[in-house]
Protein backbone atom coordinates (compact mmCIF):
# COMPACT_ATOMS: atom_id res chain seq x y z
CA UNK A 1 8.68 61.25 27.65
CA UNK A 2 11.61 59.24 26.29
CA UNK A 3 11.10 56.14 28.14
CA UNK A 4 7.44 56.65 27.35
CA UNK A 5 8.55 56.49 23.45
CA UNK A 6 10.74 53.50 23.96
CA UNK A 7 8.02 51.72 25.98
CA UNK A 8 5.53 51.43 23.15
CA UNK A 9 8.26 50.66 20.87
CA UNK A 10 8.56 47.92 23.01
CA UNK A 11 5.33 47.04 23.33
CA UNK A 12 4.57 47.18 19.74
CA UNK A 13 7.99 44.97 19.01
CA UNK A 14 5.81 42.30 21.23
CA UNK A 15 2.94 42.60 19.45
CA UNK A 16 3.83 42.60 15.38
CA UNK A 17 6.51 39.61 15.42
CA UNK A 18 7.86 38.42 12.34
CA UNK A 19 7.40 34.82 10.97
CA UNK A 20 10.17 32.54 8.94
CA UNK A 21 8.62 30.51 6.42
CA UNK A 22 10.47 28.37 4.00
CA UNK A 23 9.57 26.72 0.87
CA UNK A 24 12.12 25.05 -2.06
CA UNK A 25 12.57 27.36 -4.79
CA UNK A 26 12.76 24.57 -7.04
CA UNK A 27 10.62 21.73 -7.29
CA UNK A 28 10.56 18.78 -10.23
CA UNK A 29 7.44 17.06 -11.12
CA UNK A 30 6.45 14.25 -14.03
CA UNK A 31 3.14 14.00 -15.55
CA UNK A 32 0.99 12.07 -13.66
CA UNK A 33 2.68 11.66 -10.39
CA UNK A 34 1.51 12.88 -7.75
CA UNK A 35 3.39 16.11 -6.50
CA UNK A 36 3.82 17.64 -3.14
CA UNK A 37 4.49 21.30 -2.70
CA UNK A 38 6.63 21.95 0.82
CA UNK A 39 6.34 24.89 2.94
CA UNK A 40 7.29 25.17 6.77
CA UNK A 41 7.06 28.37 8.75
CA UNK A 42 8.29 29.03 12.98
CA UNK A 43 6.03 31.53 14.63
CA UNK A 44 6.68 33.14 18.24
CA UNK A 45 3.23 32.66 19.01
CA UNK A 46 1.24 29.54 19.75
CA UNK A 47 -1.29 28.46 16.38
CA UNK A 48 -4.86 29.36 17.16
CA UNK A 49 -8.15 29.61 14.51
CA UNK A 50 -6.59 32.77 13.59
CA UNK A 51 -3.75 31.30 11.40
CA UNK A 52 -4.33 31.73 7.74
CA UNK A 53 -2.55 29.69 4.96
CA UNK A 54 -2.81 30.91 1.52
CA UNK A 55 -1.25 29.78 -2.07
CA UNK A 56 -1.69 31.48 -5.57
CA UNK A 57 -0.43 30.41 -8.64
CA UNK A 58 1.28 31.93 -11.16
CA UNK A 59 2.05 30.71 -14.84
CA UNK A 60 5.15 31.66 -16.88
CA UNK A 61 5.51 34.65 -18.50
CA UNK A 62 2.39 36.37 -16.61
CA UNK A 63 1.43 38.64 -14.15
CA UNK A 64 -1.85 37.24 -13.54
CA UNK A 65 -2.25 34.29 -10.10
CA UNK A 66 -5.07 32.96 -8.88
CA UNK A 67 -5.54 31.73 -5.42
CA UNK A 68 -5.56 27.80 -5.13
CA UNK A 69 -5.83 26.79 -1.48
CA UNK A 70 -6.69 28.88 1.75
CA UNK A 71 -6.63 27.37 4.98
CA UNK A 72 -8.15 28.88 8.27
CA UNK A 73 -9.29 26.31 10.92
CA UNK A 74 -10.70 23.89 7.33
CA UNK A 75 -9.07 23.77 4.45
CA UNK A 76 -10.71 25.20 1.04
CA UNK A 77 -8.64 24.06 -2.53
CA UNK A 78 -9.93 26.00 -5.11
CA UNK A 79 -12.96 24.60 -6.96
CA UNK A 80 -12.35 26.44 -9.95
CA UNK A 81 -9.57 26.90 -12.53
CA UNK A 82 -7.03 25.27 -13.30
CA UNK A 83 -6.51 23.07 -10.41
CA UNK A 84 -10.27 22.59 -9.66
CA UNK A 85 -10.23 19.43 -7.54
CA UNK A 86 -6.95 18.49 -7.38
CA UNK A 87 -5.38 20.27 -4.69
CA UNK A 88 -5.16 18.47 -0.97
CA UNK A 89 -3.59 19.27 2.14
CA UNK A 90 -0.56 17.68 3.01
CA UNK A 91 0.56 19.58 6.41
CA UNK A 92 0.16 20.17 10.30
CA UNK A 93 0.01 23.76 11.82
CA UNK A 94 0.95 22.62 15.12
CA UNK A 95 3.77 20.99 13.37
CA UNK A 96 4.52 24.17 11.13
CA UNK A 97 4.10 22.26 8.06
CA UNK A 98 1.84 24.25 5.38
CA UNK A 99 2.41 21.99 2.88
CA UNK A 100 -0.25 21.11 -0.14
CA UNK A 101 -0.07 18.24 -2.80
CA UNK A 102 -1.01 18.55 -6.63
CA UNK A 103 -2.89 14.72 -8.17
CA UNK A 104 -2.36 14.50 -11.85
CA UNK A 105 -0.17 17.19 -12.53
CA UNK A 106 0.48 18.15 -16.47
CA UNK A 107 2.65 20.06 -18.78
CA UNK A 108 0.22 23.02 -17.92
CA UNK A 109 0.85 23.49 -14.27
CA UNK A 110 4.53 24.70 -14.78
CA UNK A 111 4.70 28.08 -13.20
CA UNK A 112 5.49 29.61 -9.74
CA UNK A 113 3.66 28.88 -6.71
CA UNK A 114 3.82 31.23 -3.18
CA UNK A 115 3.06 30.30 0.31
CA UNK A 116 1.93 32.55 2.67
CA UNK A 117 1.13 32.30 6.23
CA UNK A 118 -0.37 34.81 9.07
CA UNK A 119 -0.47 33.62 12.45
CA UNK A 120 -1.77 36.98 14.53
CA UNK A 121 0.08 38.89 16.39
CA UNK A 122 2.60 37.33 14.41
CA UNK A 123 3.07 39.10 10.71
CA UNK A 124 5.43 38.28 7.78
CA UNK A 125 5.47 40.02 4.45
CA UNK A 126 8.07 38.03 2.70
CA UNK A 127 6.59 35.37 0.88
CA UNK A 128 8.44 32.94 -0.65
CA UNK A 129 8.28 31.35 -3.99
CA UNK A 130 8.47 27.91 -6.06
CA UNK A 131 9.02 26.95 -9.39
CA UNK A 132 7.55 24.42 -10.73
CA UNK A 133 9.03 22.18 -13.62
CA UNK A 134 6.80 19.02 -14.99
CA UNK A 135 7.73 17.25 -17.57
CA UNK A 136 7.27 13.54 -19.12
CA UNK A 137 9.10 10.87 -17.38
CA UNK A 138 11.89 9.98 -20.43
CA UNK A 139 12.97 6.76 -21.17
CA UNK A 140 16.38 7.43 -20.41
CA UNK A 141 14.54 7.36 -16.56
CA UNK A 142 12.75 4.22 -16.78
CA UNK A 143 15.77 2.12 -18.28
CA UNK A 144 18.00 3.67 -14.77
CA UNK A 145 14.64 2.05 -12.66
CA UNK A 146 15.00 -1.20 -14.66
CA UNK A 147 18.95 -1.39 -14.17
CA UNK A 148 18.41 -0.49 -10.74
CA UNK A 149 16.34 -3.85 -10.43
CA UNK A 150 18.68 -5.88 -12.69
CA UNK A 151 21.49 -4.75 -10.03
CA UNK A 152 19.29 -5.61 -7.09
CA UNK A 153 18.21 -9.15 -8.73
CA UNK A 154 21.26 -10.28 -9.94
CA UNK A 155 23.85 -9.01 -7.46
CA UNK A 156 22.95 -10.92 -4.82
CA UNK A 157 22.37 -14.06 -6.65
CA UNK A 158 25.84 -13.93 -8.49
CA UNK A 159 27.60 -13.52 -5.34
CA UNK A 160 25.65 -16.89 -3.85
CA UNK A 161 26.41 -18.76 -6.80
CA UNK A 162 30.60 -17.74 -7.03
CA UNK A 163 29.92 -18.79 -3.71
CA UNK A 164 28.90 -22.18 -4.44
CA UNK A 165 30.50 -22.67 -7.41
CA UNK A 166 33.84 -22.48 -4.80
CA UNK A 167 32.12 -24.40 -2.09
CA UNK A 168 31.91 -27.44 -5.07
CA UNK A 169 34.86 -26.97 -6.07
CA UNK A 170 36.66 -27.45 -3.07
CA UNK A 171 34.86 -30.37 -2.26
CA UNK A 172 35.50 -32.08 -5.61
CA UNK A 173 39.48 -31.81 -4.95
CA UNK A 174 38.81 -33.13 -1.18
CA UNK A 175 36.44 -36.06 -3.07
CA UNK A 176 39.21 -36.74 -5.32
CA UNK A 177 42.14 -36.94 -2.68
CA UNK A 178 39.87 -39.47 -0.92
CA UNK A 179 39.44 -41.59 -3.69
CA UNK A 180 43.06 -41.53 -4.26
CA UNK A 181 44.00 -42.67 -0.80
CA UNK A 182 40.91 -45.06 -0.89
CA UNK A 183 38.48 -43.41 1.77
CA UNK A 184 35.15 -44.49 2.34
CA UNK A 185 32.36 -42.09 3.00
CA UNK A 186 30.20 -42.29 5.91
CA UNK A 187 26.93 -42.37 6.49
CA UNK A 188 26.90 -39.01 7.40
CA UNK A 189 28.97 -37.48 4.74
CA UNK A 190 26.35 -39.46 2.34
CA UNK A 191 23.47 -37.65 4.34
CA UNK A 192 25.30 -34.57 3.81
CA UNK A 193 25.92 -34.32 0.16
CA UNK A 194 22.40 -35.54 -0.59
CA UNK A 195 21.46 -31.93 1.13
CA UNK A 196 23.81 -30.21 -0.50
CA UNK A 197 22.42 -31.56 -3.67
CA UNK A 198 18.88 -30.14 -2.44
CA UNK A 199 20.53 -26.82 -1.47
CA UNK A 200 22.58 -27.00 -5.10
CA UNK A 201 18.99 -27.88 -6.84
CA UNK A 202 17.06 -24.83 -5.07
CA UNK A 203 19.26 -22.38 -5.25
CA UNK A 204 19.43 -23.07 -9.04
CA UNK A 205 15.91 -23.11 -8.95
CA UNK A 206 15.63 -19.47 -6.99
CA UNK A 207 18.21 -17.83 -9.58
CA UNK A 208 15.45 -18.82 -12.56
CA UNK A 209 12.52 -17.44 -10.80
CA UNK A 210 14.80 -14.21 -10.37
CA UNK A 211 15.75 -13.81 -14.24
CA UNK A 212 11.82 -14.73 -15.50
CA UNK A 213 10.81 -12.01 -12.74
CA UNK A 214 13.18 -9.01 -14.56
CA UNK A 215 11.79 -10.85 -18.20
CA UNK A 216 8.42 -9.97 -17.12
CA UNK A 217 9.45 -6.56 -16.12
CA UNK A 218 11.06 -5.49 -19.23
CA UNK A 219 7.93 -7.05 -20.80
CA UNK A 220 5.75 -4.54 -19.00
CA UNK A 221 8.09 -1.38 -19.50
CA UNK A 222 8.07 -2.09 -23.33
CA UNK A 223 4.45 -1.84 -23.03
């Protein structure tokens, strides 16, 4: 009778496995921008039609959610609410991705958002949860994008011109030492500063096109 017992405890071990799903607790969103809501379980058991995907919504300060997306086999966002059309799936369930996206979120969707998955015989009760934070995009963010630019513009073109500006200047003392001891340049050496010249003259050219570039983005942040 005892190993009887401790065979269908067993057995029924096999059959009710658990599932580990995992989702960021915290997620930051701006207005407008398209956000992506991540969840990822690991089942025993191999996916099949069975496999059910479900996330609900709740808003601050409420009791009250409202299913948004269920997935078995298709996928079905809600078409009512709240989020009425603007819910898409963004995972794989042979990948173990059960991930959704939000289009044009707003100051309204901040809340907390659950994931839950059921992949039979596999079970898990232990659904975990997301908070959602949108807000506006400040303009302390956009001036970090446009000094991000002004670093990646003007970096690199400083460092060629120091670059140059050294190059020149060591050839203006070796010029001047020549002239001194009365050297004649070849035909070569002519051939060779006329590219320089051309090299001198583009370069300049390439460093104007950069700075009217970052004018014409600051012209576009300011509007």
């Amino acid at each position: 009778m005892h190993c009887a017992c401790l065979g269908l405890l067993s057995l029924g071990a096999r059959i009710v496995l658990s599932l580990e799903i995992s989702a960021d607790a915290h997620v930051r969103g701006y207005v407008g921008e398209k956000i992506k809501l991540k969840c990822t379980f690991k089942s025993s058991s191999d996916v099949t039609d069975k496999l059910t995907i479900d996330w609900t919504y709740r808003p601050p300060s409420s009791s009250r959610t409202e299913s948004i997306f269920h997935y078995q086999s298709f996928q079905y966002p809600t078409t009512a609410g709240t989020f009425r059309d603007r819910i898409s799936w963004a995972g794989n369930v042979y990948k173990g991705d059960a991930s959704i996206s939000i289009s044009n979120p707003t100051l309204k969707d901040n809340g907390t958002f659950s994931c839950a998955v059921k992949n039979p015989p596999d079970v898990y009760h232990n659904i975990p949860l997301t908070e959602l934070t949108v807000t506006e995009r400040g303009f302390g963010t956009m001036l970090s994008s446009v000094a991000l630019l002004s670093i990646l513009v003007f970096v690199p073109s400083a460092v060629v011109v120091i670059l140059l500006l050294v190059r020149m200047g060591r050839k203006a003392t070796g010029v001047q030492k020549r002239s001194r001891s009365g050297y004649k340049k070849s035909s070569i050496e002519v051939s060779d500063d006329t590219d320089q010249e051309d090299s001198n003259d583009c370069m300049t050219r390439l460093c104007v096109r950069c700075a009217e570039c970052l004018d014409s983005d600051y012209e576009e942040e300011a509007y």
